[in-house]
Protein backbone atom coordinates (compact mmCIF):
# COMPACT_ATOMS: atom_id res chain seq x y z
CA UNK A 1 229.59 219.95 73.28
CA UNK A 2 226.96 219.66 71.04
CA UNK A 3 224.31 218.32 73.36
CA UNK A 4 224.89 220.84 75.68
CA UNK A 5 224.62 223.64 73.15
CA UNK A 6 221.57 222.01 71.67
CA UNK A 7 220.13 222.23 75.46
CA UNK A 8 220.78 225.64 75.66
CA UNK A 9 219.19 226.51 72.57
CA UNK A 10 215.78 224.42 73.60
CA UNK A 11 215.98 225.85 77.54
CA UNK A 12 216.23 229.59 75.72
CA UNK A 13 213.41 228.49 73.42
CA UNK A 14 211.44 227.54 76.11
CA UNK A 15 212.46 230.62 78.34
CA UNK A 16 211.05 233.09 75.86
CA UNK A 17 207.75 230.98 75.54
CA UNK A 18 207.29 230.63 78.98
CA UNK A 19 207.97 234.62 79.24
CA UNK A 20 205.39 235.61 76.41
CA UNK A 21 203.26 233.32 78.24
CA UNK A 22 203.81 234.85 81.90
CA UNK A 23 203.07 238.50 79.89
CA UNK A 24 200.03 237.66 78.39
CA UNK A 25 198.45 236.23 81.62
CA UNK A 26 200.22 239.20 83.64
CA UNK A 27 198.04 241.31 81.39
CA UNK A 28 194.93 239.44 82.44
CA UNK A 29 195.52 239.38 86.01
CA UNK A 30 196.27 242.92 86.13
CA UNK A 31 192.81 243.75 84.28
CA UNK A 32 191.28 241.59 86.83
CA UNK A 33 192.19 244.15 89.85
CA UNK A 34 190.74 247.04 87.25
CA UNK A 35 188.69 249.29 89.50
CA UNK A 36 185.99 249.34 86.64
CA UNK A 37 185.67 245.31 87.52
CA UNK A 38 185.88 245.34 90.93
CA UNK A 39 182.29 243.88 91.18
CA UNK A 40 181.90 242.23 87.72
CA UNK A 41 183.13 239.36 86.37
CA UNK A 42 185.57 238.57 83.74
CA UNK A 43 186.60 235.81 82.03
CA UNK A 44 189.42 235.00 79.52
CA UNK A 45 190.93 232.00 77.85
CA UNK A 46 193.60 231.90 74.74
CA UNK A 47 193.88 228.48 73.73
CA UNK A 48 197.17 227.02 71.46
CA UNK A 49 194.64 225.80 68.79
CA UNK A 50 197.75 223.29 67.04
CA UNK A 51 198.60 222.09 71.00
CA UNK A 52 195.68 222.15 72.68
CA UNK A 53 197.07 224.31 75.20
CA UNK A 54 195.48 226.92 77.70
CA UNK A 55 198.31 229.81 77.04
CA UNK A 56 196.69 231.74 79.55
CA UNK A 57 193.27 232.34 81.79
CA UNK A 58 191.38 233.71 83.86
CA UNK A 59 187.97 232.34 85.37
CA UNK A 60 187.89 230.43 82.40
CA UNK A 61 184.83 228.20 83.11
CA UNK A 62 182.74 230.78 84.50
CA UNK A 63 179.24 231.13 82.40
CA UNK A 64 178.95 234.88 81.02
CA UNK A 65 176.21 236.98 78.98
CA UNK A 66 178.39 237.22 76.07
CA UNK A 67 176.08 239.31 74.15
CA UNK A 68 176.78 238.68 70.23
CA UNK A 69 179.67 237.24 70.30
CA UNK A 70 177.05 234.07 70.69
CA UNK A 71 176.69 234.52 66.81
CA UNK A 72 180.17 232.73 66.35
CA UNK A 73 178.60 229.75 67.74
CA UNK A 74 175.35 230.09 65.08
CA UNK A 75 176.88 230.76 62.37
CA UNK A 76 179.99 228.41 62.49
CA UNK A 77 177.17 225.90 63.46
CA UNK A 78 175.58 226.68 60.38
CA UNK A 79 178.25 226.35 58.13
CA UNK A 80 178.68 223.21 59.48
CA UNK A 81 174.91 221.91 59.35
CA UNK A 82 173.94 224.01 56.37
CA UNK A 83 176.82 223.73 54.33
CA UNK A 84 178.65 227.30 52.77
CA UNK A 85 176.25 226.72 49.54
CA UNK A 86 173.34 226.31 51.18
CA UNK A 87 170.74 229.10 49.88
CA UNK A 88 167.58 230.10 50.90
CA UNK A 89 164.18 230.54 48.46
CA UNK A 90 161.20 232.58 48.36
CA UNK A 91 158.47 231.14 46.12
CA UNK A 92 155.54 232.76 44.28
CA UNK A 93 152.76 230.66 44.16
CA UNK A 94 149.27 230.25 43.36
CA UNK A 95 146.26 227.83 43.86
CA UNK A 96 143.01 227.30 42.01
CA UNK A 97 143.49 227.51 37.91
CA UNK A 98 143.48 230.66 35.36
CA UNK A 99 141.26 231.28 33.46
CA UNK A 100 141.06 231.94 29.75
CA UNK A 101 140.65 235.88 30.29
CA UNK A 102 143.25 236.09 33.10
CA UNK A 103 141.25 235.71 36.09
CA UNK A 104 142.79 233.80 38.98
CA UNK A 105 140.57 231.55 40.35
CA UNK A 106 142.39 230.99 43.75
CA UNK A 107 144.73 232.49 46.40
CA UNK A 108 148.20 234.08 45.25
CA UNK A 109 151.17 233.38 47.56
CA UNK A 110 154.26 234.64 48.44
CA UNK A 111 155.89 231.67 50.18
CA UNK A 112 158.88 232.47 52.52
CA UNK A 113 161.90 229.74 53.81
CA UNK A 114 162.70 232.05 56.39
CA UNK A 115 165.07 234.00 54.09
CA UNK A 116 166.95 237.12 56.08
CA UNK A 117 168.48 238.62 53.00
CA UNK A 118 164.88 238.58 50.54
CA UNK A 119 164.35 242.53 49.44
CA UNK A 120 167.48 243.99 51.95
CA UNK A 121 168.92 246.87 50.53
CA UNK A 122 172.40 246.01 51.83
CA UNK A 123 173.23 242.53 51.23
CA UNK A 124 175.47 242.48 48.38
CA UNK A 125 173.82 240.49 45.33
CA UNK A 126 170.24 241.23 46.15
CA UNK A 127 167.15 242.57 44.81
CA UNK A 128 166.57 245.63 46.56
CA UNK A 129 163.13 246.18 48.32
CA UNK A 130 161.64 247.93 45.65
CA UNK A 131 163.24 245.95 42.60
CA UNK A 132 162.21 242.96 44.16
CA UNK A 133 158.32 243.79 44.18
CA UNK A 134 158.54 245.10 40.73
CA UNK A 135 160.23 241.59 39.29
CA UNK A 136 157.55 239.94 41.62
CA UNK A 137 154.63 241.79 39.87
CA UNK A 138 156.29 241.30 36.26
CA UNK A 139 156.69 237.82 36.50
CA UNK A 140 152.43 237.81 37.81
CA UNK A 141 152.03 239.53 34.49
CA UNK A 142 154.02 237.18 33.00
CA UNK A 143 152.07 234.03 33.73
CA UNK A 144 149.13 235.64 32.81
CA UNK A 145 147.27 236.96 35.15
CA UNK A 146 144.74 240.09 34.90
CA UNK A 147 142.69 239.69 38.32
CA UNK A 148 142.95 237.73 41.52
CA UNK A 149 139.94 236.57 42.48
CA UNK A 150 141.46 235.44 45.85
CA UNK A 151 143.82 236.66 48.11
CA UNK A 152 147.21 237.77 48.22
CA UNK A 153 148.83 235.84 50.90
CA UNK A 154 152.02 236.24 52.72
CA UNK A 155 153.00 233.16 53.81
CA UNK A 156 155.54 232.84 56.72
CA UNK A 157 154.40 229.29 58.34
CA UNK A 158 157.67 228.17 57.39
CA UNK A 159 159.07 229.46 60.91
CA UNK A 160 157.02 229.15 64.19
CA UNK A 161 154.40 232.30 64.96
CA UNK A 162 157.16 233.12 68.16
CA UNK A 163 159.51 235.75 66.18
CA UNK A 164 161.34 237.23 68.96
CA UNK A 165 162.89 235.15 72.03
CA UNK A 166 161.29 234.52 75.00
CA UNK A 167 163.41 235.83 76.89
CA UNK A 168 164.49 239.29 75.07
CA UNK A 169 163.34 242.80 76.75
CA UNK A 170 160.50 244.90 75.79
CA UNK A 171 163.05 247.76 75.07
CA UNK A 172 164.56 245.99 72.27
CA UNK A 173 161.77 244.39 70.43
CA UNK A 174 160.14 247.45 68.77
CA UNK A 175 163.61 248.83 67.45
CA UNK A 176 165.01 246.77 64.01
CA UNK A 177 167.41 245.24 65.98
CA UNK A 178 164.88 243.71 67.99
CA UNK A 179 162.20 242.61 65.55
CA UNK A 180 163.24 238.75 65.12
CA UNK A 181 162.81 236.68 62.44
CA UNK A 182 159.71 235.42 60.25
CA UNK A 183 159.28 232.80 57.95
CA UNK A 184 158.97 235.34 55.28
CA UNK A 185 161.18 238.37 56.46
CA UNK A 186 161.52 241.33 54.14
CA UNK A 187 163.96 244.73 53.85
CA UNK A 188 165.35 242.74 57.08
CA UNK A 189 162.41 243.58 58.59
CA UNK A 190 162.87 247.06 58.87
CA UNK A 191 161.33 250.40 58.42
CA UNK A 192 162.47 254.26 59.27
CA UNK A 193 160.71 256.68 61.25
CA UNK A 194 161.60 260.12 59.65
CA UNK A 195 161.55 262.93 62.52
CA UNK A 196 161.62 266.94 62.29
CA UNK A 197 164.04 267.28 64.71
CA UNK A 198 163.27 270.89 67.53
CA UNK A 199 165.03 273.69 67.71
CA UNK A 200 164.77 274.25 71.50
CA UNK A 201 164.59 271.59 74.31
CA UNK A 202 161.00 272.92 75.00
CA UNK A 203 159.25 271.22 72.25
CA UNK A 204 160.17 267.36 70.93
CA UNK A 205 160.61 266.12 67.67
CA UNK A 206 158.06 265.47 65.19
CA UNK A 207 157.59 262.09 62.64
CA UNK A 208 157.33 263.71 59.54
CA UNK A 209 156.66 259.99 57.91
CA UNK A 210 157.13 256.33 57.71
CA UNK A 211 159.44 254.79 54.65
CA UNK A 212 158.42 252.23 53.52
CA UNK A 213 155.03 252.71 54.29
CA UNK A 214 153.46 250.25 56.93
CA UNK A 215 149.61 249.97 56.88
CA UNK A 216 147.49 250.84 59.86
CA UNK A 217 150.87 251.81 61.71
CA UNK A 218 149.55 253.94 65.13
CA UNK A 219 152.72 256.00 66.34
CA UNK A 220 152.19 257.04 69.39
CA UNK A 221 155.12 259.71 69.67
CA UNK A 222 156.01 260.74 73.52
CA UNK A 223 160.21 261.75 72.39
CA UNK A 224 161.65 264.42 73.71
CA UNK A 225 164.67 267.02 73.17
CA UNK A 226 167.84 266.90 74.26
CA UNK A 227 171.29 268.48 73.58
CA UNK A 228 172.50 268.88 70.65
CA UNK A 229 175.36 266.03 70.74
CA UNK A 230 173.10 264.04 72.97
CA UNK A 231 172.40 261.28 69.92
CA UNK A 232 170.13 258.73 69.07
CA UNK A 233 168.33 257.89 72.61
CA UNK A 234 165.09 256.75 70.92
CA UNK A 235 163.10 253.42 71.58
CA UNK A 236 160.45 252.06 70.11
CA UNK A 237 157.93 249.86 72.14
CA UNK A 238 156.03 247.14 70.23
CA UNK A 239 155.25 243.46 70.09
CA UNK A 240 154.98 241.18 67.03
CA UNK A 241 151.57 241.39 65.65
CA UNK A 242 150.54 244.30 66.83
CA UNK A 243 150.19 247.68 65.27
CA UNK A 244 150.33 250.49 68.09
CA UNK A 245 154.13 251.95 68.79
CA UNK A 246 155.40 254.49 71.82
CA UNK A 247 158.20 256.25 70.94
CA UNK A 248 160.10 257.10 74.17
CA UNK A 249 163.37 258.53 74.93
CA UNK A 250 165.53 261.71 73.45
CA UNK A 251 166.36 263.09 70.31
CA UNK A 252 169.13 265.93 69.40
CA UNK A 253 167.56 268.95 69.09
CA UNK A 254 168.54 270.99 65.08
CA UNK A 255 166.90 272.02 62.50
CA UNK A 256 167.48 268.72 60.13
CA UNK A 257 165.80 265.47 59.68
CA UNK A 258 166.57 262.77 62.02
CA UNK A 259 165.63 258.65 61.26
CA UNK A 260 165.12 255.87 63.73
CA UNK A 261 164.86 252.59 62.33
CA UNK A 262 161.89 249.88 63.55
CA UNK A 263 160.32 246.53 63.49
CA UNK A 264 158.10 245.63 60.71
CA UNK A 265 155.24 244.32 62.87
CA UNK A 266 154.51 241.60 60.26
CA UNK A 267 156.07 241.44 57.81
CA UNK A 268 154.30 238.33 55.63
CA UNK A 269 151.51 240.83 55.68
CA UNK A 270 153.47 244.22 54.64
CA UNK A 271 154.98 241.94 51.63
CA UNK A 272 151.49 241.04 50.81
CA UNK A 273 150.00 244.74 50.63
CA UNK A 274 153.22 246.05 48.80
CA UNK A 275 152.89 243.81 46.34
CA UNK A 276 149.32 244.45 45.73
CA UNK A 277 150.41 248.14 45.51
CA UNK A 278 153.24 246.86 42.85
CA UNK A 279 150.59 244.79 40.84
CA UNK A 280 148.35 248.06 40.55
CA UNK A 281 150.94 249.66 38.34
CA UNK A 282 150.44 246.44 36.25
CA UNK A 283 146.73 247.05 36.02
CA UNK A 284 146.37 243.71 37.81
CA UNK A 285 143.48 243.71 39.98
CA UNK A 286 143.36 242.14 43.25
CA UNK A 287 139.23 241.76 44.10
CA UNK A 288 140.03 239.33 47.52
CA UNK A 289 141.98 242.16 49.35
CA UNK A 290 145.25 241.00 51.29
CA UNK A 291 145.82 238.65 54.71
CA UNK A 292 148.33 236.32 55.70
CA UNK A 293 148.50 232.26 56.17
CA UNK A 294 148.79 232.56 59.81
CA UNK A 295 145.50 234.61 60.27
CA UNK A 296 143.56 232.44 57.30
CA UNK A 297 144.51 229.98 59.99
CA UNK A 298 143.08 231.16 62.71
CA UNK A 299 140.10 231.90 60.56
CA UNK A 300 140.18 228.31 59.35
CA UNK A 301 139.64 229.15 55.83
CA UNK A 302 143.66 227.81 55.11
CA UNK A 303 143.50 226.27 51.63
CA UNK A 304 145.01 222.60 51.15
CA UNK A 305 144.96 223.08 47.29
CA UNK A 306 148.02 222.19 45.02
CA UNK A 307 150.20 225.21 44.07
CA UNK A 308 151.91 225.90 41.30
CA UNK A 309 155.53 228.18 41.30
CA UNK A 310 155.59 230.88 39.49
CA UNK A 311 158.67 232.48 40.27
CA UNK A 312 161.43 231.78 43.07
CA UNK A 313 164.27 234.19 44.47
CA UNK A 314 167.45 232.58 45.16
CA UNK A 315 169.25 233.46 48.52
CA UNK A 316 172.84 234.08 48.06
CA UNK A 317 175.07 231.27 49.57
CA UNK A 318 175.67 230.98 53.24
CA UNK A 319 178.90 232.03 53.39
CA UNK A 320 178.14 235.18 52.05
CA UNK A 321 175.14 235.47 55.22
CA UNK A 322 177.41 234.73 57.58
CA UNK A 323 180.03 237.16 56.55
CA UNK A 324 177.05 239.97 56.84
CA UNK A 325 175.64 238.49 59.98
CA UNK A 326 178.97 238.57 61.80
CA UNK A 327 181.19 241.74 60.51
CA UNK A 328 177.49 243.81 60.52
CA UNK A 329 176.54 241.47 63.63
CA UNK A 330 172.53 241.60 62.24
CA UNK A 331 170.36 239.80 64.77
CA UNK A 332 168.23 238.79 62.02
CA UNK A 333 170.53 236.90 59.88
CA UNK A 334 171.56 234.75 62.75
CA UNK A 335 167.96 234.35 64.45
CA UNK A 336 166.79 232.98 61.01
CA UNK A 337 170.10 230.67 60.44
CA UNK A 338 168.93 228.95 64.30
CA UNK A 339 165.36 228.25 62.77
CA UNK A 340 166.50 227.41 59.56
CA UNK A 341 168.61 224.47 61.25
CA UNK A 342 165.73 223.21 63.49
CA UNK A 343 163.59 223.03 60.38
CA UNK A 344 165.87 221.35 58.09
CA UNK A 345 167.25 218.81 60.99
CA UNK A 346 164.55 218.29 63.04
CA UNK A 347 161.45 219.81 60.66
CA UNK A 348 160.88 222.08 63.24
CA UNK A 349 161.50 225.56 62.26
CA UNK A 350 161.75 226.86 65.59
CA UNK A 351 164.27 228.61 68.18
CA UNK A 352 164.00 225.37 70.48
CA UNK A 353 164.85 223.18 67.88
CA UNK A 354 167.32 225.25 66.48
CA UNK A 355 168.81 225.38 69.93
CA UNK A 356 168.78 221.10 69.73
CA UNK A 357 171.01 221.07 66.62
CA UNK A 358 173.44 223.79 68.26
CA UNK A 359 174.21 221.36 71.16
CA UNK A 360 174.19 218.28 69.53
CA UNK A 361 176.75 219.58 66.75
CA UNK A 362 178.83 220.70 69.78
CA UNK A 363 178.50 217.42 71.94
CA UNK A 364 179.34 215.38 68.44
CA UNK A 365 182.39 217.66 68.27
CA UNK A 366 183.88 216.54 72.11
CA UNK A 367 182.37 219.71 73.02
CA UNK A 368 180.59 220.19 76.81
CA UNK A 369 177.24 221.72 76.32
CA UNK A 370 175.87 221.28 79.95
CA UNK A 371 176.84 224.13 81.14
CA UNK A 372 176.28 225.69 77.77
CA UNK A 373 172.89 228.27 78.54
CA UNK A 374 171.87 229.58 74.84
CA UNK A 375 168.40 231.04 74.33
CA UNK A 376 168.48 232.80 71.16
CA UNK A 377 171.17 232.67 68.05
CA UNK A 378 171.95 236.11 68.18
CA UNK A 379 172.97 236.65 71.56
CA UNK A 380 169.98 239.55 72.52
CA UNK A 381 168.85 237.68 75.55
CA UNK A 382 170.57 239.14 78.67
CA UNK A 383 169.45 235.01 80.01
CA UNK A 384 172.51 233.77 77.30
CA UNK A 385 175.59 232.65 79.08
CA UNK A 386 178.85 231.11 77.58
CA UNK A 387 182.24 230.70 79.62
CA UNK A 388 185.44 232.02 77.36
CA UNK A 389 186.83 228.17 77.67
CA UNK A 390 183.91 227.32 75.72
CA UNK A 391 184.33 230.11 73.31
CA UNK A 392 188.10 229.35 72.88
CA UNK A 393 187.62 225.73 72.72
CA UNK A 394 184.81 225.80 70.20
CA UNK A 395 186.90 228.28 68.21
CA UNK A 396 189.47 225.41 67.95
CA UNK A 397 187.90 223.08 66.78
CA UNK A 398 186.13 225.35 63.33
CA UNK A 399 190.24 225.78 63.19
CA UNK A 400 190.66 222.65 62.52
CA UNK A 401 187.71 221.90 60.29
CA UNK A 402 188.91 222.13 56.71
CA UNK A 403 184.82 222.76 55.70
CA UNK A 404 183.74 225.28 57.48
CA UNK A 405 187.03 227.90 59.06
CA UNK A 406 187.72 229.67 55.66
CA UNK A 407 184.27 230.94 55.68
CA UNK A 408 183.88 231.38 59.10
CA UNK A 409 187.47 233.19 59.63
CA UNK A 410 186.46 235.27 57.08
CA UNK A 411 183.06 236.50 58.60
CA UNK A 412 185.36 238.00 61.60
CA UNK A 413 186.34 241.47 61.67
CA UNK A 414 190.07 242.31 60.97
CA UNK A 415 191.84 244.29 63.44
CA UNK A 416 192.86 247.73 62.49
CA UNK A 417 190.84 246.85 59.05
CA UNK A 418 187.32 245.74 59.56
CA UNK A 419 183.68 246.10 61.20
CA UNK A 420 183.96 246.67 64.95
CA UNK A 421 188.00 246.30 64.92
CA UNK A 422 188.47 249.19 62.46
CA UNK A 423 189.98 251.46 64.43
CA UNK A 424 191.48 249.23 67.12
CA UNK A 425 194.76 247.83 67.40
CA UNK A 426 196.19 250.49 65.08
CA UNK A 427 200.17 250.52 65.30
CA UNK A 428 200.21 247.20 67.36
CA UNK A 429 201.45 243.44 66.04
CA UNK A 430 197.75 242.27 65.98
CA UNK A 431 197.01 245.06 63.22
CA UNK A 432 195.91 242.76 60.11
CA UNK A 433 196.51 239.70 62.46
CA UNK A 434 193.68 239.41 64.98
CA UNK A 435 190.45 238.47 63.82
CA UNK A 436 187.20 238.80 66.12
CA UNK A 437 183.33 238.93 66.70
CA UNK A 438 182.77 241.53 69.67
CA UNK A 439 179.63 241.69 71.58
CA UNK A 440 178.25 244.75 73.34
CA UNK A 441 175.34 245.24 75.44
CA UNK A 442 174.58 247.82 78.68
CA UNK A 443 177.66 247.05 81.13
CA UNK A 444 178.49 243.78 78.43
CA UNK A 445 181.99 244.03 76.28
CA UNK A 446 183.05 240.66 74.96
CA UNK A 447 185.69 239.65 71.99
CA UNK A 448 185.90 235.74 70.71
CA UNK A 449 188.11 234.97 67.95
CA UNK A 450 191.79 234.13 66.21
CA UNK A 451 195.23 235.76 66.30
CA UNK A 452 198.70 234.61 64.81
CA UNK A 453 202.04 235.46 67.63
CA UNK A 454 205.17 236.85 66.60
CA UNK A 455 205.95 232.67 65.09
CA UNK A 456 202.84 232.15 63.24
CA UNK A 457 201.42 230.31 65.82
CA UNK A 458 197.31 230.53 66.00
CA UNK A 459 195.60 231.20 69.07
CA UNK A 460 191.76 230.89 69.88
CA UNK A 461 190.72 233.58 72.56
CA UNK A 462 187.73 234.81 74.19
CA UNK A 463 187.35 237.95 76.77
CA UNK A 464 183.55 238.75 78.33
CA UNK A 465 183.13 240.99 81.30
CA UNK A 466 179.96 241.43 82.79
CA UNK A 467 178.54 244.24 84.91
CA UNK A 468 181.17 246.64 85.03
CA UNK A 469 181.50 249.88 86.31
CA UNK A 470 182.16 252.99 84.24
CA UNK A 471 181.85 253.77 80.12
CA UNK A 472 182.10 251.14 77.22
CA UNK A 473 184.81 252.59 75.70
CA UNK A 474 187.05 252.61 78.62
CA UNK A 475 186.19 249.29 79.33
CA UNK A 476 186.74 248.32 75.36
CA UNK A 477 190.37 250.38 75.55
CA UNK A 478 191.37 248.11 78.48
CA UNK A 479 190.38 244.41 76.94
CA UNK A 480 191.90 245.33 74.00
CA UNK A 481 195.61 245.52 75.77
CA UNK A 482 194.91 242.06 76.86
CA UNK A 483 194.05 241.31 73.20
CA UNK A 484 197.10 242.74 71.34
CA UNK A 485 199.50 240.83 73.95
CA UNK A 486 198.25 237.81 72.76
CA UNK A 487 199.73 238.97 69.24
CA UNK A 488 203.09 239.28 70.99
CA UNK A 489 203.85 235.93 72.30
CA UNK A 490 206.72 234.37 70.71
């Protein structure tokens, strides 16, 4: 009698798993006959991460732009290479000597490690912009110096001259979110184009200024007007290096200001002439002007010379960068983290290499990486593509690494609480449960991340479709139902 209740209760056991199971890949297949995907393609795979399961699927090994839900792979990568303490420094340098009245007889440097967070005015636990070149120029006074007989250098050599990807889009790379990552970044390389916005569609909007200021910055402003809920429709068209900017696309028309943000062409160079501007207000003169280590080297006039730290900035730890870089998803952050990798593994601080220590790490792991196509860290290049096994089963594994998933879990936004989840999932089981990194680019929606079921059991998902037909947030509305049944299995 008791075996055959004890049978009952494990075939009822199994009954109701089997039936949260059959739900949750119902839910799939009936997105996959979506109108909206009926030429795009969709993947999906929830993995069992105790078992080692597949729960459910759906074209599970088929290779998808995931947009930036890549950074999961980055910055759990990181955490793993890097370690959660790792932190970043900026040094301030100088060669040649001083002399007895104060005169440097040599170059000044500011010396970047390819630190995303140096001057941003919304990392938590940093300088801001403008404190940071005001403690820069104190500590200048501090050591002693009254004049620069040299230059002020920014130097970013620290990262390779190639800040964006190769394979990113002209529309992106002028805009802030587009401007890729330096040696010696800065205000995450940003800057805001203040516009008068127009009245009446007849006349566009006018840049009233430039904050912070950017020297010899050529705006080249063809916006126009649109309606008055139309938005922010404005791009910025620029290359690395270079100073000229079009400004295409629509503004709102009104009668307030309006801000777009942009690149910071270079920004090793825009540190170097704000903090000759900073030193002024010390009554430190600077008689060899301003330039940068990559163009002394072009010039071949790069000095060799022994310097000497005056002052360093301290990064905060990694754990705190990734929690920015994934909940805020900032393209820098995770663009430096790739380079920082290649140069501390490899001594190479460039995407290529970072790219190296990505698949290794994987491969070490029991990962496959061949069919594992990564071009950048952020997940910008439309030429990225990860299938949601990969996701899922990469996912698995940080949940099973004691060192790196309690940072990493928490750099994922909470549904129903957090970043891009905030107001999703509201009134469901995954409220407070599910934990994600979405990715979004034009006809791109992707999610990769955890969620506990009704037991406590945790599951490692990912969801990408590609290509689809009709709005974002239709298409966001829809994968999330897929999402929130995972929540529900038993």
């Amino acid at each position: 009698m008791r075996y055959s209740i004890l049978l009952l209760f494990l075939s009822s056991c199994l009954s109701m798993q089997l039936s949260g199971q059959n739900t949750l890949q119902s839910a799939i297949n009936q997105l996959s006959k979506d109108k909206m995907l009926k030429h795009a393609g969709l993947g999906f795979c929830a993995i069992d991460v105790e078992a080692n399961t597949v729960i459910a699927q759906h074209n599970q090994d088929l290779g998808l732009i995931p947009a930036s839900s890549l950074k999961t792979i980055t910055t759990a990568t990181a955490l793993g290479v890097l370690g959660d303490d790792y932190r970043y420094e900026t040094r301030l340098e100088y060669d040649g000597k001083i002399t007895s009245d104060g005169t440097l007889k040599g170059n000044l440097y500011i010396t970047g490690q390819g630190d995303p967070t140096l001057g941003s005015n919304d990392m938590k636990g940093v300088k801001s912009f403008e404190e940071l070149m005001n403690e820069l120029s104190r500590s200048i006074h501090k050591a002693g110096i009254q004049c620069i007989d040299g230059y002020i250098v920014g130097d970013a050599s620290y990262f390779e001259t190639a800040a964006t990807g190769r394979t990113w889009i002209w529309e992106d790379m002028g805009n802030y979110y587009g401007g890729g990552t330096h040696g010696l970044n800065i205000n995450e390389n940003l800057y805001y184009i203040h516009f008068q916005l127009s009245p009446s569609l007849d006349k566009g909007p006018k840049v009233k200024r430039v904050s912070p200021e950017i020297p010899n910055l050529e705006l080249l402003n063809e916006l126009t007007s649109a309606g008055a809920k139309s938005g922010d429709n404005a791009y910025i068209f620029g290359a690395p290096y270079t100073n000229e900017r079009y400004i295409r696309g629509t503004l709102p028309i009104g009668k307030k200001e309006f801000k777009i943000k942009g690149s910071i062409p270079e920004p090793a160079l825009f540190t170097a002439w704000h903090l000759s501007k900073a030193l002024q207000l010390q009554n430190i003169q600077n008689e060899g002007g301003i330039t940068t280590q990559r163009q002394l080297e072009l010039q071949n006039q790069a000095s060799n010379n022994k310097r000497t730290k005056i002052y360093s900035v301290k990064s905060p730890k990694l754990s705190d960068i990734v929690e920015r870089a994934n909940i805020k998803s900032v393209n820098l952050y995770c663009e430096s983290l790739l380079k920082t990798m290649g140069s501390v593994k490899l001594k190479r601080g460039t995407t290529e290499a970072g790219l190296e220590v990505v698949k290794k790490y994987w491969s070490d792991r029991g990962i496959g990486t061949e069919s594992l196509i990564i071009k950048d860290g952020s997940g910008l290049s439309p030429r990225n593509a990860v299938s949601t096994k990969q996701f899922a089963s990469i996912l698995r594994k940080i949940a099973k690494d004691k060192k790196t998933y309690k940072s990493f879990n928490a750099s994922l936004s909470v549904a129903a609480e957090s970043g891009s989840l905030q107001n999703m999932f509201k009134g469901t089981t995954a409220a407070g449960k599910l934990r994600a990194k979405s990715g979004y680019m034009e006809a791109v929606r992707s999610y990769t991340g955890y969620t506990e079921t009704k037991s406590g059991k945790l599951v490692a998902f990912s969801i990408i479709a590609n290509n689809y037909i009709g709005s974002a947030g239709d298409m966001r509305r829809k994968i999330e139902k897929v999402m929130a049944a995972i929540a529900e299995l038993p």
